[in-house]
Protein backbone atom coordinates (compact mmCIF):
# COMPACT_ATOMS: atom_id res chain seq x y z
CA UNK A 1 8.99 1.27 -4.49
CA UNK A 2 9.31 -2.69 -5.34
CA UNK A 3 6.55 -4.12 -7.69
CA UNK A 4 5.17 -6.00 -5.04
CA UNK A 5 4.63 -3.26 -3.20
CA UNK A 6 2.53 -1.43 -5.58
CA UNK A 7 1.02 -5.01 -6.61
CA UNK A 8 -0.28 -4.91 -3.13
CA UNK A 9 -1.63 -1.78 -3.24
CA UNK A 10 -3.15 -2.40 -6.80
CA UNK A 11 -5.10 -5.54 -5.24
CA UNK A 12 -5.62 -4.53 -1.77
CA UNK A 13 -6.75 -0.83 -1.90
CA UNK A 14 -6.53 -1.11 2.05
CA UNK A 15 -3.07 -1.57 2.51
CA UNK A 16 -3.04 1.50 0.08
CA UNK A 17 -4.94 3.46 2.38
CA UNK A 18 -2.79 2.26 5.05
CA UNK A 19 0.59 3.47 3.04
CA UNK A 20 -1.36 6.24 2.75
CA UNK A 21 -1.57 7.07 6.21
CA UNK A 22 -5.11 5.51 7.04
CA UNK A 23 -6.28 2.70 9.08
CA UNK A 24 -9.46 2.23 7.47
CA UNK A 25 -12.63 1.33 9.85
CA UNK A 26 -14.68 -1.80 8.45
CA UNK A 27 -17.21 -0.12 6.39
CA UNK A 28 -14.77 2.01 4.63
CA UNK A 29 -12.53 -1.09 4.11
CA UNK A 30 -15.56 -2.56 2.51
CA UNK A 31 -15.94 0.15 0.08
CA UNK A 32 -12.47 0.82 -0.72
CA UNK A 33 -12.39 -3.14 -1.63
CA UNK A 34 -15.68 -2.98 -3.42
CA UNK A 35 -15.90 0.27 -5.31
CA UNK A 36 -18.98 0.17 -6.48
CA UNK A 37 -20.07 1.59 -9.47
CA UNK A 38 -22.80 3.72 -8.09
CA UNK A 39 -22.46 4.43 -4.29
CA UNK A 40 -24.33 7.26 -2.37
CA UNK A 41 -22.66 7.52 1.48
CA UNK A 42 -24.61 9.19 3.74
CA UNK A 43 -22.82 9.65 7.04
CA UNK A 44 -22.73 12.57 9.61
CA UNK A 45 -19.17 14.82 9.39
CA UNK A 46 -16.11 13.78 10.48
CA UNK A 47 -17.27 9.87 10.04
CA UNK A 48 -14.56 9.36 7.12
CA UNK A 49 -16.99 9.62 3.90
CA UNK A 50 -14.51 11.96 2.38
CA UNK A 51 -11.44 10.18 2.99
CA UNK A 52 -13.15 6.88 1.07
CA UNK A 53 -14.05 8.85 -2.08
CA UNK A 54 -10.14 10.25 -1.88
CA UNK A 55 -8.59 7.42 -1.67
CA UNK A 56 -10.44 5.89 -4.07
CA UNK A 57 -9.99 8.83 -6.48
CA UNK A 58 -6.03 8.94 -6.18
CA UNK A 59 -6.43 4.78 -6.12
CA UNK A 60 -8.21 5.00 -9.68
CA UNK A 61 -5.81 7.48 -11.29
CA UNK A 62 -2.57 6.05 -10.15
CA UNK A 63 -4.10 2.79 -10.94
CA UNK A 64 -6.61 2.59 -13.62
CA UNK A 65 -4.16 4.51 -16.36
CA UNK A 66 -5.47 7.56 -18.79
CA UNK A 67 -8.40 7.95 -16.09
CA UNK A 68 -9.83 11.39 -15.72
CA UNK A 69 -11.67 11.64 -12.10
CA UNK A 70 -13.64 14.71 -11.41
CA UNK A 71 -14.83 16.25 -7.69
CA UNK A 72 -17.45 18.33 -7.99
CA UNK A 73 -18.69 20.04 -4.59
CA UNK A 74 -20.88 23.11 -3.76
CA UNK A 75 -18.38 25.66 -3.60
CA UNK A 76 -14.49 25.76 -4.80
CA UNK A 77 -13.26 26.09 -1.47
CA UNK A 78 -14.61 22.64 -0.86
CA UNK A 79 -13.70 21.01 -3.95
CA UNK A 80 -10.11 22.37 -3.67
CA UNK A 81 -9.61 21.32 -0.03
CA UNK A 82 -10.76 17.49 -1.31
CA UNK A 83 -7.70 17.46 -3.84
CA UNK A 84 -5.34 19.25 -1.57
CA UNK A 85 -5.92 16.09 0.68
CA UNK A 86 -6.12 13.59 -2.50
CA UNK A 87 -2.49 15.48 -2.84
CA UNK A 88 -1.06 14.67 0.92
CA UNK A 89 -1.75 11.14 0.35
CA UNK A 90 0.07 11.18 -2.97
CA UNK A 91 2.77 12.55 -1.24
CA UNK A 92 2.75 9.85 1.65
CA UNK A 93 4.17 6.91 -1.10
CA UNK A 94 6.76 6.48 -2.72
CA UNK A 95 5.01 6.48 -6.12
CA UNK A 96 5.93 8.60 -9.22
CA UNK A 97 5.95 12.08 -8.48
CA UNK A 98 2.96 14.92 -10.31
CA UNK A 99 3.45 15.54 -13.89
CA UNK A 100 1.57 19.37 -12.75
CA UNK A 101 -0.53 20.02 -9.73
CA UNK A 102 -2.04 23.25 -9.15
CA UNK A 103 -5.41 24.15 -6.90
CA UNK A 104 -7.84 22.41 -9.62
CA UNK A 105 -5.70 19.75 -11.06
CA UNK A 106 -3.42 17.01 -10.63
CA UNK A 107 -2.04 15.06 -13.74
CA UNK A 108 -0.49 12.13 -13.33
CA UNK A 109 2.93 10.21 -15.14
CA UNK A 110 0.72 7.64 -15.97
CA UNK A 111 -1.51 10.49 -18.16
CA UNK A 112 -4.47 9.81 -15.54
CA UNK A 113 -5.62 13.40 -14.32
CA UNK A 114 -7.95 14.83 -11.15
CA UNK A 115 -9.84 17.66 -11.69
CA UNK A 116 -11.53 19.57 -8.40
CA UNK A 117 -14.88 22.07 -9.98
CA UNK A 118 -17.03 23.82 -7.67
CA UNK A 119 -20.81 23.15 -7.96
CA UNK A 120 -21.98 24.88 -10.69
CA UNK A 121 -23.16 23.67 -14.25
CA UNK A 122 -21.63 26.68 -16.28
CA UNK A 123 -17.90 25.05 -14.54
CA UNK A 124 -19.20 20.95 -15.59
CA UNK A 125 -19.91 21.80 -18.68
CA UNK A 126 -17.10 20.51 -21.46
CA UNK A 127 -16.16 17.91 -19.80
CA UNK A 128 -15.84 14.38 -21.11
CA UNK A 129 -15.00 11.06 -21.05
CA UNK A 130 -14.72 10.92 -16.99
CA UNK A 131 -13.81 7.73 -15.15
CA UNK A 132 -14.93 8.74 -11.81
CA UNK A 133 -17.03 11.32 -10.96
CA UNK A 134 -17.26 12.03 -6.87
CA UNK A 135 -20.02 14.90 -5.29
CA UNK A 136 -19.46 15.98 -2.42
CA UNK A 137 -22.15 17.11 -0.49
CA UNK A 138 -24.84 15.47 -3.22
CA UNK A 139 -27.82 16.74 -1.18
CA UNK A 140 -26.88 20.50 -1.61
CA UNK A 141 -26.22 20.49 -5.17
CA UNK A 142 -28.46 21.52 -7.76
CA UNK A 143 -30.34 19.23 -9.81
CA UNK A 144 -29.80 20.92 -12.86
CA UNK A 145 -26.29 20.42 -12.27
CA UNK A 146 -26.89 16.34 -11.39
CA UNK A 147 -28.04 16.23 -14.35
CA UNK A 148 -25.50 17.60 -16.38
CA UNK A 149 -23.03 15.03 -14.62
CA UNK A 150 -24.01 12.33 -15.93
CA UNK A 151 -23.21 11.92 -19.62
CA UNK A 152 -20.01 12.51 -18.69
CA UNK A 153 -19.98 9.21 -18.10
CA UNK A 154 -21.70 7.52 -21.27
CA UNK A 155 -18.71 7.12 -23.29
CA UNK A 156 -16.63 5.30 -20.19
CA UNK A 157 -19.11 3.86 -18.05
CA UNK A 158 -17.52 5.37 -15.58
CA UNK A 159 -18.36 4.92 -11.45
CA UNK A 160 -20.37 7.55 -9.54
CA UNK A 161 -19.57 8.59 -5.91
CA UNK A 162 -21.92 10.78 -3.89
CA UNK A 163 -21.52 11.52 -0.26
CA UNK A 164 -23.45 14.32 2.03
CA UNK A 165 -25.34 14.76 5.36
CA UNK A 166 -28.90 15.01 4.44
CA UNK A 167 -30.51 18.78 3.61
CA UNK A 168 -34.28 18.34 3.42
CA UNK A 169 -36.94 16.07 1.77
CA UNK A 170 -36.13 16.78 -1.91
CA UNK A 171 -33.34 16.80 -4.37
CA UNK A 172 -31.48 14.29 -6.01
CA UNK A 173 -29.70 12.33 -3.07
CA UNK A 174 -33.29 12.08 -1.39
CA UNK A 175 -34.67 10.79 -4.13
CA UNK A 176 -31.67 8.24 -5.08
CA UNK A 177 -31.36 7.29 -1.57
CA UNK A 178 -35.28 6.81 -1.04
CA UNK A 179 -35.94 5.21 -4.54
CA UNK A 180 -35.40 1.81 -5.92
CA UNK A 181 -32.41 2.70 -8.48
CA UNK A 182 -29.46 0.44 -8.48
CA UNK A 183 -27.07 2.14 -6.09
CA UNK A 184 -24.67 0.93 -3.38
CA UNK A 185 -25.93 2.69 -0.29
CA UNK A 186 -23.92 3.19 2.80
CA UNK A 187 -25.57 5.10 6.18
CA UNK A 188 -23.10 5.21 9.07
CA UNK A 189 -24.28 6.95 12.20
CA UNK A 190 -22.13 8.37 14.60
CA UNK A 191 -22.21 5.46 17.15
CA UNK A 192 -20.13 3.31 14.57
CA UNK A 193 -17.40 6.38 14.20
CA UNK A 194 -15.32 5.81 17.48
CA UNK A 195 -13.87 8.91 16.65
CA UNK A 196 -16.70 11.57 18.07
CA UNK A 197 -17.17 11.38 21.67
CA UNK A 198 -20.73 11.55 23.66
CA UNK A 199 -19.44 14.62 24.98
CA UNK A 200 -18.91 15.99 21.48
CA UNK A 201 -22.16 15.11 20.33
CA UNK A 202 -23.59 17.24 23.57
CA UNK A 203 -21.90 20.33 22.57
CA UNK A 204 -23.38 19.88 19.63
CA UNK A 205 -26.90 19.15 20.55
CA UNK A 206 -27.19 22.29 22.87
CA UNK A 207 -25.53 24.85 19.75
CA UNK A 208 -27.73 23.18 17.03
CA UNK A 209 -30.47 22.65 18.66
CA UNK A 210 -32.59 19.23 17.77
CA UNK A 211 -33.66 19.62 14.09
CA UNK A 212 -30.54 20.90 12.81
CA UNK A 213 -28.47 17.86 14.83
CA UNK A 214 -31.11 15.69 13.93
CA UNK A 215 -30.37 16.35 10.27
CA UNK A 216 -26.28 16.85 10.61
CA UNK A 217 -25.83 13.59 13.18
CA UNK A 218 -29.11 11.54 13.41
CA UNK A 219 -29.06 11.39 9.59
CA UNK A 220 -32.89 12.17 9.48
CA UNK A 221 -34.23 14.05 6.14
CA UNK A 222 -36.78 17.09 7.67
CA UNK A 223 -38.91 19.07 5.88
CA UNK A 224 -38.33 22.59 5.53
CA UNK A 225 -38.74 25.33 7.65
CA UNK A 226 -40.44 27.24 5.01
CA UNK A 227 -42.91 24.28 3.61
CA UNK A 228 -46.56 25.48 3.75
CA UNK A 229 -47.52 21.43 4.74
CA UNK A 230 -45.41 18.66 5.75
CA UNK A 231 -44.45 15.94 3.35
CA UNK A 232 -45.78 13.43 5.06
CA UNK A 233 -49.26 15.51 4.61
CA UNK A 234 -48.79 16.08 0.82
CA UNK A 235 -48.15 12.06 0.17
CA UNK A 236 -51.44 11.10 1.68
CA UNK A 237 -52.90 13.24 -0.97
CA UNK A 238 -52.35 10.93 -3.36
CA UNK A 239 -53.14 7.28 -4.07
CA UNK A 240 -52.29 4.67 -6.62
CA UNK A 241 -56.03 3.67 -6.01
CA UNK A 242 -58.48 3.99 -8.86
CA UNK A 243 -61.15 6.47 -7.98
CA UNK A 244 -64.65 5.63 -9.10
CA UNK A 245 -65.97 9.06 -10.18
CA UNK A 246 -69.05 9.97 -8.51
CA UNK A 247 -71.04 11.00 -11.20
CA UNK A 248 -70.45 11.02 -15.54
């Protein structure tokens, strides 16, 4: 590889991508340029969410040296499938080869590592010092284990990447993504993925039915099947109003 090859790449994480073996589409262009610091991506499957927060964890390692990037996702069949792709793209330049790669971890010449944990806090726990932290499938994790993610990142200041389809009206992601905190948010819905065909999204509707697709491709947060009132119910309960009490 020539130094202005990997200059390029260094500068222009698309044309990494694209030596990668992806032609971005614009939105994930934008955030591959970008990285924000704190980005929640909520897009239906198949869209390309994942392949932005794995490029941009194999672009951080190779190029931000000494980094430690962690992927964190509900089960360790998940998180291990997200670095066994992180790994194909590694393979597809002609950058330095692994120092060690096994199912959990790749480690890096340039003494930057990726680590892939499943989604539990007994398995977070111990780690420190993390660059990049990336959750896949933020809106079925448990909070307890949110929490536990992020002084991991005190020391560093490191960036935070979460990505899911929603899963109900509660939880961290809802909460982020409905809040006023200072995150990047991305929603792409499956007419701006000209990979998934109407005829696709049919099959779909009739196996699913319409609250399930509703959730997986419309993007909408539903309540619950098992909530005794809807939410919308339980926030008219309560006012930021002061209440003049009808008697002392």
């Amino acid at each position: 590889m020539t130094m202005s090859k990997d200059l390029a790449r260094c500068f222009d994480p698309v044309i990494f991508a694209r030596d990668c073996g992806v032609e971005p589409d614009p939105w994930q262009a934008n955030l591959l340029r970008t990285r924000p610091h704190r980005s929640l991506m909520l897009c239906p499957r198949q869209t390309g969410k994942s392949t932005v927060a794995q490029l941009t964890a194999l672009w951080t390692a190779l190029y931000e040296p000494q980094s430690l990037v962690v992927i964190v996702s509900p089960s360790d069949r998940q998180s291990t499938e997200m670095l066994d792709v992180i790994a194909r793209y590694h393979s597809a330049l002609d950058a330095a080869p692994l120092d060690r790669k096994n199912m959990h971890r790749m480690e890096f010449a340039n003494g930057s590592k990726v680590i892939a944990l499943p989604g539990t806090e007994r398995t977070i726990r111990g780690i420190a010092a993390v660059h990049l932290i990336v959750i896949d499938e933020a809106a079925r994790i448990d909070d307890a284990l949110i929490a536990a993610v992020f002084p991991f990142l005190a020391t560093t200041n490191g960036s935070l990447i979460c990505l899911t389809t929603p899963k109900g009206r509660r939880g961290f992601f809802f909460e982020q993504w409905t809040g006023t905190e200072q995150w990047t948010r991305t929603k792409i819905t499956v007419d701006e993925c000209p990979r998934i065909s109407k005829a696709f999204l049919d099959e779909q509707m009739r196996k699913l039915g319409p609250v399930e697709f509703s959730e997986e491709y419309g993007l909408e947060f539903r309540d619950s099947i098992d909530a005794a009132f809807p939410s919308f119910l339980i926030d008219r309960a309560f006012s930021d109003q002061e209440v003049e009490l009808l008697w002392q």
